[in-house]
Protein backbone atom coordinates (compact mmCIF):
# COMPACT_ATOMS: atom_id res chain seq x y z
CA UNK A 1 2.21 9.66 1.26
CA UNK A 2 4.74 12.57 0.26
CA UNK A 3 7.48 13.00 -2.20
CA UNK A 4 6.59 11.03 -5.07
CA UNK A 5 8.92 11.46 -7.83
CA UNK A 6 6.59 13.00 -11.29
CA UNK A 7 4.43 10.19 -12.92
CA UNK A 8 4.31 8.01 -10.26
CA UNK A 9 1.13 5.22 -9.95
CA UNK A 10 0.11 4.45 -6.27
CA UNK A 11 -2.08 0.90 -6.18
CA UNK A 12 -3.68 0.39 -2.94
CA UNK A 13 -5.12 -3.20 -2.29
CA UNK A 14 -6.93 -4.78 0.69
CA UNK A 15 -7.83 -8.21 2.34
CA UNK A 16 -10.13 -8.60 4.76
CA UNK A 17 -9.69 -11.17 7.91
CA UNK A 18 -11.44 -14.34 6.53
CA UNK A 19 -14.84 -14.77 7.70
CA UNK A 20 -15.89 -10.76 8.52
CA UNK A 21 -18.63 -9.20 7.49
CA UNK A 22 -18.20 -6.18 9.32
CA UNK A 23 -15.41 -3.96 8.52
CA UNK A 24 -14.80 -4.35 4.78
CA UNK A 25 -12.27 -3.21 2.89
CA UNK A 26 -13.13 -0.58 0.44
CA UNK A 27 -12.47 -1.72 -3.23
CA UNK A 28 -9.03 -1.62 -4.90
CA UNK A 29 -7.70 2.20 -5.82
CA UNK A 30 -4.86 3.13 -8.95
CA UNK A 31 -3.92 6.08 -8.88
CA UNK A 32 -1.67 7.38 -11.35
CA UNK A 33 0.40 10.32 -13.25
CA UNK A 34 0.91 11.05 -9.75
CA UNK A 35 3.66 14.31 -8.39
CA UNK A 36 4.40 15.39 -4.68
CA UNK A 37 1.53 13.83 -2.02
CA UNK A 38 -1.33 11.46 -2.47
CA UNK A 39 -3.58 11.03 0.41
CA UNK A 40 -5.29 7.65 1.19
CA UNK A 41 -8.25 8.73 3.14
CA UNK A 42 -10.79 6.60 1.44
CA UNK A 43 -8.91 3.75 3.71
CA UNK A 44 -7.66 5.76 6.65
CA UNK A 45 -11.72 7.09 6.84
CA UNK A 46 -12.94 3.33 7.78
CA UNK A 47 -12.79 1.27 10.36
CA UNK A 48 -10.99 -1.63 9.49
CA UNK A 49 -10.97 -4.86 11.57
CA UNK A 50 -7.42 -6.10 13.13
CA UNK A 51 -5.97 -8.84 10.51
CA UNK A 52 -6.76 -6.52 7.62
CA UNK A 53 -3.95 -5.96 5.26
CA UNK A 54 -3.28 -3.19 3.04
CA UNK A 55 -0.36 -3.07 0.16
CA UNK A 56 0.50 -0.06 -1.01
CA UNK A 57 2.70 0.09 -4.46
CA UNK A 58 4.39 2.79 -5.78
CA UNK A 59 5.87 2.70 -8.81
CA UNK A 60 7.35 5.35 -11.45
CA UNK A 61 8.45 4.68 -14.79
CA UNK A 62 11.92 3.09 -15.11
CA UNK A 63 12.16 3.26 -11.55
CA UNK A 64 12.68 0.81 -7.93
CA UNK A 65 8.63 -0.24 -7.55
CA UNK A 66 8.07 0.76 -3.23
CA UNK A 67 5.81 -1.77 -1.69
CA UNK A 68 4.62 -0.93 1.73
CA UNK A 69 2.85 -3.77 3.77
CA UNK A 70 0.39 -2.70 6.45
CA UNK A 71 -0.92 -5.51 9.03
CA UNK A 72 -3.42 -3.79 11.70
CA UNK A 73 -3.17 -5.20 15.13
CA UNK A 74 -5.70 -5.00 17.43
CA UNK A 75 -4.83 -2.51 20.45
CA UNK A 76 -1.65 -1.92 18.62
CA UNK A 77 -0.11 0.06 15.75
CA UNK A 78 -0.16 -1.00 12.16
CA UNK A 79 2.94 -3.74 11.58
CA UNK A 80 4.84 -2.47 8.58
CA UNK A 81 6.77 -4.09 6.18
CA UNK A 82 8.64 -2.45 3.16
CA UNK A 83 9.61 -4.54 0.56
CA UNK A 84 10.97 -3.19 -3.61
CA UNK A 85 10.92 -4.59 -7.28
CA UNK A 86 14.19 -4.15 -8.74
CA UNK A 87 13.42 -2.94 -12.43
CA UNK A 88 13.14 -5.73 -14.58
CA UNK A 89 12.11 -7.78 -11.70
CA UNK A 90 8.89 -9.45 -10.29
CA UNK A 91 9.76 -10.67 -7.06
CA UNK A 92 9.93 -8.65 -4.06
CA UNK A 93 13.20 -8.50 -2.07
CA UNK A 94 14.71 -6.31 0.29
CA UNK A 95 15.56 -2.38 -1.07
CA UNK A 96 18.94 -1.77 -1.29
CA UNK A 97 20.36 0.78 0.18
């Protein structure tokens, strides 16, 4: 990931297909206080089955939270959805602009 504003927090989740035991997601990851890149190789590292699905939330204070959606296809690349949280907000909607 590259140009995070200063102070940022990155939180990385992921869920497993139900039913796998192979190809387990590696446990949740915050990250924060966070300037310029982060790299996410403890999940890019792994094999991860297709139906696995990784958020990744990036938030700064006082600032539009980034949620990026990864779906991993088999034989395909990652689907990717980007979604925001308005400040003040909880739901996620579409980011303006």
């Amino acid at each position: 990931m590259k140009s995070l504003p200063a102070g940022s927090t990155v939180t990385v989740k992921c869920k497993s297909p139900r039913g796998t035991r192979t190809g387990k997601c590696p446990r949740s990851l915050v990250k924060g206080n966070l300037a310029g890149t982060f790299n996410l190789t403890s999940f890019t590292k792994r094999k991860l089955r297709a139906g696995t699905i990784l958020e990744v939330r990036v938030s700064g204070p006082g600032a539009t939270t980034l949620v990026k959606t990864l779906k991993l296809r088999p034989r395909k690349s990652p689907q990717v959805t980007t979604k925001c949280v308005l400040p003040g907000q909880t739901a996620l909607t579409a980011c303006p602009g």
